[in-house]
N, C-alpha and C. Protein backbone atom coordinates (compact mmCIF):
# COMPACT_ATOMS: atom_id res chain seq x y z
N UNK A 1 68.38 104.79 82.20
CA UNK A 1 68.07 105.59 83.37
C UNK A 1 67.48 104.74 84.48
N UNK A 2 66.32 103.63 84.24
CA UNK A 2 65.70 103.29 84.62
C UNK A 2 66.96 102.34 85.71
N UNK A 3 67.46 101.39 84.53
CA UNK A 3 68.55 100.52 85.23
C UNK A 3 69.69 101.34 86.35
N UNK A 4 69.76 102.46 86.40
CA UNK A 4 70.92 103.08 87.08
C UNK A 4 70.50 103.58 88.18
N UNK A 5 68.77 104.04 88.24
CA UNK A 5 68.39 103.96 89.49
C UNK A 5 68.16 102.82 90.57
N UNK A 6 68.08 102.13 89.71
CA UNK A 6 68.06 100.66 90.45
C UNK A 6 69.06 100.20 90.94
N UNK A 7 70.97 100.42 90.01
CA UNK A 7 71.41 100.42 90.57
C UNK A 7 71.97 100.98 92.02
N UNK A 8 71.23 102.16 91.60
CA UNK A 8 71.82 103.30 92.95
C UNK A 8 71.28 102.83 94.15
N UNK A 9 70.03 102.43 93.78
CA UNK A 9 69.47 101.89 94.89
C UNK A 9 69.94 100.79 95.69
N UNK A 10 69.92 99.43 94.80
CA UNK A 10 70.57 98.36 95.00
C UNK A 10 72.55 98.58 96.19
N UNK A 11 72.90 99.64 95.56
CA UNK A 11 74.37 100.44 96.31
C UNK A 11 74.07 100.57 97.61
N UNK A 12 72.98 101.59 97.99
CA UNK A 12 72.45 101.92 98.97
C UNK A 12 72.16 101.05 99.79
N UNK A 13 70.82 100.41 99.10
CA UNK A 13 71.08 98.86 100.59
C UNK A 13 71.96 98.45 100.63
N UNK A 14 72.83 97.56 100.43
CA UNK A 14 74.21 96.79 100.40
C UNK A 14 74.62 98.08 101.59
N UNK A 15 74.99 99.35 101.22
CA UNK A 15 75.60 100.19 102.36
C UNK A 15 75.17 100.30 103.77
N UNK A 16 73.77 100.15 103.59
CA UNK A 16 72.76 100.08 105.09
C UNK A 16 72.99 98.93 105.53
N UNK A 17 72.69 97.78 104.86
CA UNK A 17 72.82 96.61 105.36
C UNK A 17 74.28 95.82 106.03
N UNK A 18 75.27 96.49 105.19
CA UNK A 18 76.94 96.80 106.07
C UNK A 18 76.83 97.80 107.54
N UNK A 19 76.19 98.99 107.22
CA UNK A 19 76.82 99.89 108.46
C UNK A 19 75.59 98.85 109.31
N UNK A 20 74.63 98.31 109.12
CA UNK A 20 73.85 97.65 110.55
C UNK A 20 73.94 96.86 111.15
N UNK A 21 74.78 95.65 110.41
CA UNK A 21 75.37 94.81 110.87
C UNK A 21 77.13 95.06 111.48
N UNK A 22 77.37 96.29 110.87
CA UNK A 22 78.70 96.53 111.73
C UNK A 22 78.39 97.49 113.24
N UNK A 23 77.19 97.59 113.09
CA UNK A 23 76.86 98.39 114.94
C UNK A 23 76.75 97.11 115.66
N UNK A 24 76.46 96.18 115.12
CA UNK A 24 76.44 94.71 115.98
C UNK A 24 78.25 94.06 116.57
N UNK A 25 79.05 94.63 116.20
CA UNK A 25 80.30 94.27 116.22
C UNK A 25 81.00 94.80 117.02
N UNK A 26 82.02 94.32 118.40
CA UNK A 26 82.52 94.98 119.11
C UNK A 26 83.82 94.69 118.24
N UNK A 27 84.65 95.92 118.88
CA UNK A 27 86.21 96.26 118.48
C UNK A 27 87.30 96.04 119.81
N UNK A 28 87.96 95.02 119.49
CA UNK A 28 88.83 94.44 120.46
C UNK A 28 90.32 94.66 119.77
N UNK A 29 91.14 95.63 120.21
CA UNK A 29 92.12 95.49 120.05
C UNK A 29 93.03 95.12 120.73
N UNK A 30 94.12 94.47 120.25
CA UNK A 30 95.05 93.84 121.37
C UNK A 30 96.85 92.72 120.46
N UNK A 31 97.43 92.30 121.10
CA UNK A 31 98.47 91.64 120.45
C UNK A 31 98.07 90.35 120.35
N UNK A 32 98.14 89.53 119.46
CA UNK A 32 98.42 87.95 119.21
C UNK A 32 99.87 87.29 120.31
N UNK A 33 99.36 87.13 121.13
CA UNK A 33 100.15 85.93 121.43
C UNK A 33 100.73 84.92 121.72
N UNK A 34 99.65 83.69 121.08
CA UNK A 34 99.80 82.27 120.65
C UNK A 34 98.63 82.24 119.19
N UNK A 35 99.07 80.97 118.45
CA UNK A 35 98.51 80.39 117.24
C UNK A 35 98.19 78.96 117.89
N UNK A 36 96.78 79.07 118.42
CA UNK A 36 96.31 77.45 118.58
C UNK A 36 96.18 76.69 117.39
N UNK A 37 95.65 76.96 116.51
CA UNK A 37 95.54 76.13 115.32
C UNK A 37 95.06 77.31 114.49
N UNK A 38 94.45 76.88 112.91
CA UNK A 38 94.52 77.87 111.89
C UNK A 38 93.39 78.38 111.99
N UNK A 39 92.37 78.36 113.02
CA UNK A 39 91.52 79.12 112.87
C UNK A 39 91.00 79.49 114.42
N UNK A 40 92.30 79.38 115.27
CA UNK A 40 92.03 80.19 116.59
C UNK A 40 92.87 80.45 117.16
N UNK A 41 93.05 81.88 118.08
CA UNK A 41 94.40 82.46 118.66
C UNK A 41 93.80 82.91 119.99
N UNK A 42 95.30 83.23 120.78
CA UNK A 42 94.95 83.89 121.92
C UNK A 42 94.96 84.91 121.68
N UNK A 43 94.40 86.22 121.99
CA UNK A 43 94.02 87.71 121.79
C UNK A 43 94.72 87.99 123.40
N UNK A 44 95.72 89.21 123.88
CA UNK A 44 95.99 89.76 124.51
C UNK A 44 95.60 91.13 125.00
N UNK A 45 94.50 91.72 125.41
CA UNK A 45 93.93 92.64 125.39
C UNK A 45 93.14 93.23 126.39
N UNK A 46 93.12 94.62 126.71
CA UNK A 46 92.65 94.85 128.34
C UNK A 46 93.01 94.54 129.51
N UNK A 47 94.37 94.19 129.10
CA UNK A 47 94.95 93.17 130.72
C UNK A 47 94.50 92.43 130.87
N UNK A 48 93.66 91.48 129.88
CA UNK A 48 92.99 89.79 129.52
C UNK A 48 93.62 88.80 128.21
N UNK A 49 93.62 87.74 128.63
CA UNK A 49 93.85 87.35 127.10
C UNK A 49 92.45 86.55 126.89
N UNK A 50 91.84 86.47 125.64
CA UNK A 50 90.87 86.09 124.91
C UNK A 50 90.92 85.18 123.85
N UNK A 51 90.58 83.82 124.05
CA UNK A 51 90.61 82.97 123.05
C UNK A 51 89.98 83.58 121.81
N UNK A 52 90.48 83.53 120.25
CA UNK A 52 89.22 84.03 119.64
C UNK A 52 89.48 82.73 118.55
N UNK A 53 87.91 82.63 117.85
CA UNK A 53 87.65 81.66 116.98
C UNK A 53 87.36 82.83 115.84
N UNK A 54 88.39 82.24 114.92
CA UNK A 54 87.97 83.39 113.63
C UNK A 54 86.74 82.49 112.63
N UNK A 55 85.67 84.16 112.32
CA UNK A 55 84.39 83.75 112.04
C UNK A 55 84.51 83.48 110.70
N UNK A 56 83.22 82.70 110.05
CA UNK A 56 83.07 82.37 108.74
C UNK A 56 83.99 81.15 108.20
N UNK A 57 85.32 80.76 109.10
CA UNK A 57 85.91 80.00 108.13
C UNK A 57 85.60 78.41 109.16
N UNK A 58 86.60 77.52 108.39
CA UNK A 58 86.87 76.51 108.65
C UNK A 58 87.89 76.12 108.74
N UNK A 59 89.52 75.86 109.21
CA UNK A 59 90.31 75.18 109.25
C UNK A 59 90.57 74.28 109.25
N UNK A 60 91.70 73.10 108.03
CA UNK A 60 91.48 71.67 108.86
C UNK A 60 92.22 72.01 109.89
N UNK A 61 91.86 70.47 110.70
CA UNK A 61 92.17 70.34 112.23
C UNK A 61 94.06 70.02 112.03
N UNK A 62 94.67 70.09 112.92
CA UNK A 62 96.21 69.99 113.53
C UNK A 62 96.84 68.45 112.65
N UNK A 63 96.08 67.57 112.75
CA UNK A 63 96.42 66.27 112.49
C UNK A 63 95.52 66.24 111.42
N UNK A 64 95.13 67.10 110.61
CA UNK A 64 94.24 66.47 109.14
C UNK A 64 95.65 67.37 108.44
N UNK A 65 95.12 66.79 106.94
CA UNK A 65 96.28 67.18 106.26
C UNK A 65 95.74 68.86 105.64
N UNK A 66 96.82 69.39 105.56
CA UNK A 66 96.90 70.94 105.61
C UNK A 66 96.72 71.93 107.07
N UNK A 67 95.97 70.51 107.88
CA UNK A 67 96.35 71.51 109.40
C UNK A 67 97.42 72.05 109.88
N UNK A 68 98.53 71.59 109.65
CA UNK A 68 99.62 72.31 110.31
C UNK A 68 99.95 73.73 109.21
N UNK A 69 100.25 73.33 107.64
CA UNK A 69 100.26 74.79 106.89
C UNK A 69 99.13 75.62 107.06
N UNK A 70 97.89 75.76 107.47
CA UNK A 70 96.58 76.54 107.82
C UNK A 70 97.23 77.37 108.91
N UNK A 71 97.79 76.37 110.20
CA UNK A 71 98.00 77.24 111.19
C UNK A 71 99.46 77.93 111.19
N UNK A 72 100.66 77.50 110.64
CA UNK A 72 101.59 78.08 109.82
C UNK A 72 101.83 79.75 109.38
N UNK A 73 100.52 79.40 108.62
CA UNK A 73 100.68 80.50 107.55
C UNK A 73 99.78 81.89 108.91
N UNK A 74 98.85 80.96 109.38
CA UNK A 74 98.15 81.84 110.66
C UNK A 74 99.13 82.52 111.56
N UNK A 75 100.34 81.83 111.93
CA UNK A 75 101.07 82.01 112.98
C UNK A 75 102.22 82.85 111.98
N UNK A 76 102.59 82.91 110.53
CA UNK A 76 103.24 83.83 109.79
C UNK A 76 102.76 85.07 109.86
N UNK A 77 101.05 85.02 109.84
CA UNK A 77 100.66 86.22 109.63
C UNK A 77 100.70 87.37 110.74
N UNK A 78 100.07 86.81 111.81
CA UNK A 78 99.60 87.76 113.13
C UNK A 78 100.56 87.37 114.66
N UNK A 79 101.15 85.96 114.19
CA UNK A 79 101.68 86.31 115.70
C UNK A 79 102.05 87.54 116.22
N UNK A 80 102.64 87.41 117.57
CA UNK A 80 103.08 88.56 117.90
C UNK A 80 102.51 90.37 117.14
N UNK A 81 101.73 90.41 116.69
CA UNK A 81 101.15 91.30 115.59
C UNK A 81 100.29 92.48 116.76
N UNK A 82 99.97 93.17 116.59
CA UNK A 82 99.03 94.25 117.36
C UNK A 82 97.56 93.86 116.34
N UNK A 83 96.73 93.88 116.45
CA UNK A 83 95.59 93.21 115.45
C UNK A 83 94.14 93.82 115.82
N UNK A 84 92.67 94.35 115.68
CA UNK A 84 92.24 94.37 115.82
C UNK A 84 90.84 93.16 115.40
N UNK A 85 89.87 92.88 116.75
CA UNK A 85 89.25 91.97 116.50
C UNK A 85 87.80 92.40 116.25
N UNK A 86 87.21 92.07 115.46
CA UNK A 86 85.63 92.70 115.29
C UNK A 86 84.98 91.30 115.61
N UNK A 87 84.48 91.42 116.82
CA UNK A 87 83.99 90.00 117.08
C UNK A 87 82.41 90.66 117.92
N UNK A 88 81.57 89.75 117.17
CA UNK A 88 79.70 89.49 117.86
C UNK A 88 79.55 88.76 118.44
N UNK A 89 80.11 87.70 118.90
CA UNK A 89 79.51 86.72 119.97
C UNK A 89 80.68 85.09 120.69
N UNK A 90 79.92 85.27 121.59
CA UNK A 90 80.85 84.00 122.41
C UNK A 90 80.17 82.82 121.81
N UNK A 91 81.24 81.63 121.80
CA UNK A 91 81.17 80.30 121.74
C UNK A 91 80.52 79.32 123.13
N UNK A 92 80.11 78.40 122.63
CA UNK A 92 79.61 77.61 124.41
C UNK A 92 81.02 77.38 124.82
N UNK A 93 82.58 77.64 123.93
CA UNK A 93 83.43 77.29 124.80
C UNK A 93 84.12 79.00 125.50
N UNK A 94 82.83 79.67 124.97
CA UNK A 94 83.41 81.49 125.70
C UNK A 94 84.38 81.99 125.05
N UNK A 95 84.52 81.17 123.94
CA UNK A 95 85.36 81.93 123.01
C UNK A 95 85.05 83.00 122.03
N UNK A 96 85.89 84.27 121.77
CA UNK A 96 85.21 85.44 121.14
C UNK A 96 85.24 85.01 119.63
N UNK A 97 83.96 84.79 118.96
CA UNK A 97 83.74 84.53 117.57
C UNK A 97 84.00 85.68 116.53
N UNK A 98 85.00 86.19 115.58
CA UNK A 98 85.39 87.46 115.23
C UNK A 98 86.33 87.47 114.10
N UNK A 99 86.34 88.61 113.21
CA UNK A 99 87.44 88.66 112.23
C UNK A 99 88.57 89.41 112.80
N UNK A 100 89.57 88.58 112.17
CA UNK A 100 91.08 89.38 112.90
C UNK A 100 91.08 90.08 111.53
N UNK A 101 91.80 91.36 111.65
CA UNK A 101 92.49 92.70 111.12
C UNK A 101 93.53 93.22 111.72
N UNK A 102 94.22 92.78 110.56
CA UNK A 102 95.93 93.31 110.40
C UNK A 102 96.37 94.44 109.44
N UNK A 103 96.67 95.53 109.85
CA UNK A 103 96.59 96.65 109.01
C UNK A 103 95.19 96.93 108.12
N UNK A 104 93.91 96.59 108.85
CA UNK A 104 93.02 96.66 108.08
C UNK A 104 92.51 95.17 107.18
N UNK A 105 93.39 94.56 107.20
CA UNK A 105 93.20 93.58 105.97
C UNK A 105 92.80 92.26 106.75
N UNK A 106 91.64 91.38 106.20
CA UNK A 106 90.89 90.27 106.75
C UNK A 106 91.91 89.75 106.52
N UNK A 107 92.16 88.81 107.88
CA UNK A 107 93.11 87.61 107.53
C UNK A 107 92.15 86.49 108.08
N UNK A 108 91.15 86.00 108.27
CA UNK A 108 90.18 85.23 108.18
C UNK A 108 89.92 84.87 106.27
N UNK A 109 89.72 86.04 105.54
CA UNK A 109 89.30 86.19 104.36
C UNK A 109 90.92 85.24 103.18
N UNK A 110 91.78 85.86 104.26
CA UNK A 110 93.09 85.56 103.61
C UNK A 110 93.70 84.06 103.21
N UNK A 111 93.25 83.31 104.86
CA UNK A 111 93.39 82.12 104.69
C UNK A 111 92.27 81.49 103.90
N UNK A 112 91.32 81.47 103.84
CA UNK A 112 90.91 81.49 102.05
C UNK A 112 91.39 81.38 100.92
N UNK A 113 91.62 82.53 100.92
CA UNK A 113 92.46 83.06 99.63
C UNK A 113 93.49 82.10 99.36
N UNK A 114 93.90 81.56 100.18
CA UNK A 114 95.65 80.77 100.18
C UNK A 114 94.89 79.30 100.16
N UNK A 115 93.85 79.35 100.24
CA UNK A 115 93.05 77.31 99.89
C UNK A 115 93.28 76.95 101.60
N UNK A 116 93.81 77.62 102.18
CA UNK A 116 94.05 77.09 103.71
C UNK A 116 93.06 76.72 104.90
N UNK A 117 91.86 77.20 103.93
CA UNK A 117 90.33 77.23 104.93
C UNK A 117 89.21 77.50 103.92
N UNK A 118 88.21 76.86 104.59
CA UNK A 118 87.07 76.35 103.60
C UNK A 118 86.18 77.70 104.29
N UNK A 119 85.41 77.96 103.65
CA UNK A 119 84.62 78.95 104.10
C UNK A 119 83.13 78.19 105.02
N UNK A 120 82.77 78.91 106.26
CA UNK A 120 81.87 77.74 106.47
C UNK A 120 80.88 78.22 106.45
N UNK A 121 80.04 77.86 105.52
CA UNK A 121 78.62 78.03 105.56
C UNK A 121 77.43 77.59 106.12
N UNK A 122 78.15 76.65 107.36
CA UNK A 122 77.29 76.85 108.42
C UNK A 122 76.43 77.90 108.91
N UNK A 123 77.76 78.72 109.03
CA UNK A 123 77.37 79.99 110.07
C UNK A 123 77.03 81.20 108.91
N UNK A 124 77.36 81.06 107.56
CA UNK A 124 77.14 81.94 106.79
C UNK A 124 76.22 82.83 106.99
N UNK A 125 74.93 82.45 107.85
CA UNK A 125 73.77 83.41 107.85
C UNK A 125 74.31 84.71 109.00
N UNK A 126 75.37 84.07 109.50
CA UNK A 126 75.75 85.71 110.85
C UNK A 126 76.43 86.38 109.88
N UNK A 127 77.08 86.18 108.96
CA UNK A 127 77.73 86.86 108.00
C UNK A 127 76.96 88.32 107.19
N UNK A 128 77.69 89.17 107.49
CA UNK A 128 77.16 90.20 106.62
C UNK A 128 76.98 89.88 104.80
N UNK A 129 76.59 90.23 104.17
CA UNK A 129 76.28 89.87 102.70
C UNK A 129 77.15 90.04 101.60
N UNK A 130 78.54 91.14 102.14
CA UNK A 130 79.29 91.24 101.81
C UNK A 130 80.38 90.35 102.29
N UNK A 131 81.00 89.95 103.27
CA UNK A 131 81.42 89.15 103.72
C UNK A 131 81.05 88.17 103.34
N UNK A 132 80.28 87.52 103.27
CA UNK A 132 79.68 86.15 102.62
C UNK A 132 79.52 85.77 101.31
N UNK A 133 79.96 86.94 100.40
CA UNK A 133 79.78 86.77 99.18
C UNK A 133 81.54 87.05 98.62
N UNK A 134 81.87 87.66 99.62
CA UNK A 134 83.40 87.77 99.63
C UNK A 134 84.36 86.17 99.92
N UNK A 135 84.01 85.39 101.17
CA UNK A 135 84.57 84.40 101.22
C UNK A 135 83.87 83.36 100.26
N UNK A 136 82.77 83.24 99.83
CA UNK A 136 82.53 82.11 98.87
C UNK A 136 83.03 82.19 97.51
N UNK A 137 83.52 83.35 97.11
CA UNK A 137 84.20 84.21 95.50
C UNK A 137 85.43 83.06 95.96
N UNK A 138 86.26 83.72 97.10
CA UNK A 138 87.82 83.33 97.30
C UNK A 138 87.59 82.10 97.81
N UNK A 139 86.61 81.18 98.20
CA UNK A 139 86.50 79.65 98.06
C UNK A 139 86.40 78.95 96.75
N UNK A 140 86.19 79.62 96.22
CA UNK A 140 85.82 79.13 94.62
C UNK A 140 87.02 79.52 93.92
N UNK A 141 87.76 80.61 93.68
CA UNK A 141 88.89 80.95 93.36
C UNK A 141 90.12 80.11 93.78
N UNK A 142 89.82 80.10 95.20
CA UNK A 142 91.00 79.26 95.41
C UNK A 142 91.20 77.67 94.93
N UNK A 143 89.48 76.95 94.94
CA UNK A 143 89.35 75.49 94.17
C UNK A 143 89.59 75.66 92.79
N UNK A 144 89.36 76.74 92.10
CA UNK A 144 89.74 76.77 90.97
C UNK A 144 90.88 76.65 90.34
N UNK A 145 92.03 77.14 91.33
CA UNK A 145 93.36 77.91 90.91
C UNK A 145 94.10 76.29 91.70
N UNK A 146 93.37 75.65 92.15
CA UNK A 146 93.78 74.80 92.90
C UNK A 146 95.10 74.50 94.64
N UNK A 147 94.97 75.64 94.92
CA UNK A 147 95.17 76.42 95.98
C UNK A 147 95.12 75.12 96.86
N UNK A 148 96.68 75.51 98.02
CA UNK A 148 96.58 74.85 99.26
C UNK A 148 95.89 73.21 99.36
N UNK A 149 94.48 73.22 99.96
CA UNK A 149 94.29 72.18 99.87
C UNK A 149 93.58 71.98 99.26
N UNK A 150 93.39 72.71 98.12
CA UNK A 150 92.35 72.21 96.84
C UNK A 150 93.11 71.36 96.06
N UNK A 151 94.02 71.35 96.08
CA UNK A 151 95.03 70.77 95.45
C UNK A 151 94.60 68.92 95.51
N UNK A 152 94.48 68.82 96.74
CA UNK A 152 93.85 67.80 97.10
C UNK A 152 92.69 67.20 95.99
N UNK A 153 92.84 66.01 95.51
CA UNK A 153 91.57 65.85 95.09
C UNK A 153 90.33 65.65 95.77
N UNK A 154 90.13 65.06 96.85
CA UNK A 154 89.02 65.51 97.31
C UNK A 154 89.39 65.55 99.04
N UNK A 155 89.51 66.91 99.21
CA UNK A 155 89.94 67.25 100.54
C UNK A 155 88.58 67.03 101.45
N UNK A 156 88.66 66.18 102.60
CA UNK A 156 87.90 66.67 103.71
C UNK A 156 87.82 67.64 104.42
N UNK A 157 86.02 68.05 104.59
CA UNK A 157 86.10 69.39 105.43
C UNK A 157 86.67 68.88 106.92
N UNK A 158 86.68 70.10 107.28
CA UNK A 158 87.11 69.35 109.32
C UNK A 158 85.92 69.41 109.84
N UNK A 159 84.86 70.03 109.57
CA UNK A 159 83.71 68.91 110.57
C UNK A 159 83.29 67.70 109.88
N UNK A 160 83.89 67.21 108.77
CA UNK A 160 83.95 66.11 108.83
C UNK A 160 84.65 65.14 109.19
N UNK A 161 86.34 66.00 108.98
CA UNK A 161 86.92 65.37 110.10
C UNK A 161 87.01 64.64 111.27
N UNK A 162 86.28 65.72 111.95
CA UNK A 162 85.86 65.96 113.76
C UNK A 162 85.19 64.81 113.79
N UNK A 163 84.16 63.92 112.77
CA UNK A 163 83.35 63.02 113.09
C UNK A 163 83.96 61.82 113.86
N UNK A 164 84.81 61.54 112.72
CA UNK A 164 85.47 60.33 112.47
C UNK A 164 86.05 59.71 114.02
């Protein structure tokens, strides 16, 4: 008994702590149309287009290896697509920081899933708790299963890349 209230409870926050961090989130809907690289697009929307940087992940870069299949599989998924963007905040380059949704379904979360992007835990702390516990499962899943560029024996991240 004891344990099941706890769980109920434990349910409950997790639910509060989702709906409060999703009042923080604007809803941008609009068409995809360009794939800059695998982890940023142009957003067409409002009679604007909007660079957006999709949140939580990492892509390698264009010229690291798996950059071009990252942005590939990006440009399979949503080009041309109608998409909604749940994005909280601009970049210093004014770019909208945000998860794309395609029929509902994270495709931020997706390229993950496919080893195509590292989850970045940089920024992990803007991440809701679900979200963040969601892309580090399918970062680990995907190194496990040896996915994309896990495959790699020891793949560089792209901000490590970026150093070099």
């Amino acid at each position: 008994m004891r344990l099941a209230l706890q769980t109920l409870l434990l349910a409950c926050l997790v639910a509060l702590t989702a709906v409060a961090g999703a009042a923080d989130l604007e809803m941008l809907p609009g068409r995809v149309t360009r794939i800059v690289d695998g982890d940023t697009i142009v957003l067409e929307a409002e009679g604007s287009k909007y660079r957006v940087r999709l949140a939580g992940i990492d892509a390698p870069e264009r010229n690291q290896p798996w950059g071009e299949a990252a942005t590939r599989e990006l440009r399979r998924q949503v080009a041309g697509q109608q998409v909604e963007v749940q994005w909280y905040k601009r970049d210093r380059w004014k770019r909208l920081i945000g998860v794309i949704r395609l029929d509902g379904e994270d495709m931020n979360l997706h390229l993950v899933e496919r080893g195509l992007a590292w989850h970045y835990k940089r920024y992990a702390d803007e991440q809701s708790p679900g979200h963040r516990d969601a892309y580090s499962a399918a970062e680990k899943a995907a190194q496990g299963a040896r996915r994309g560029l896990w495959s790699d024996p020891e793949p560089i991240p792209p901000w490590e890349w970026r150093k070099r």
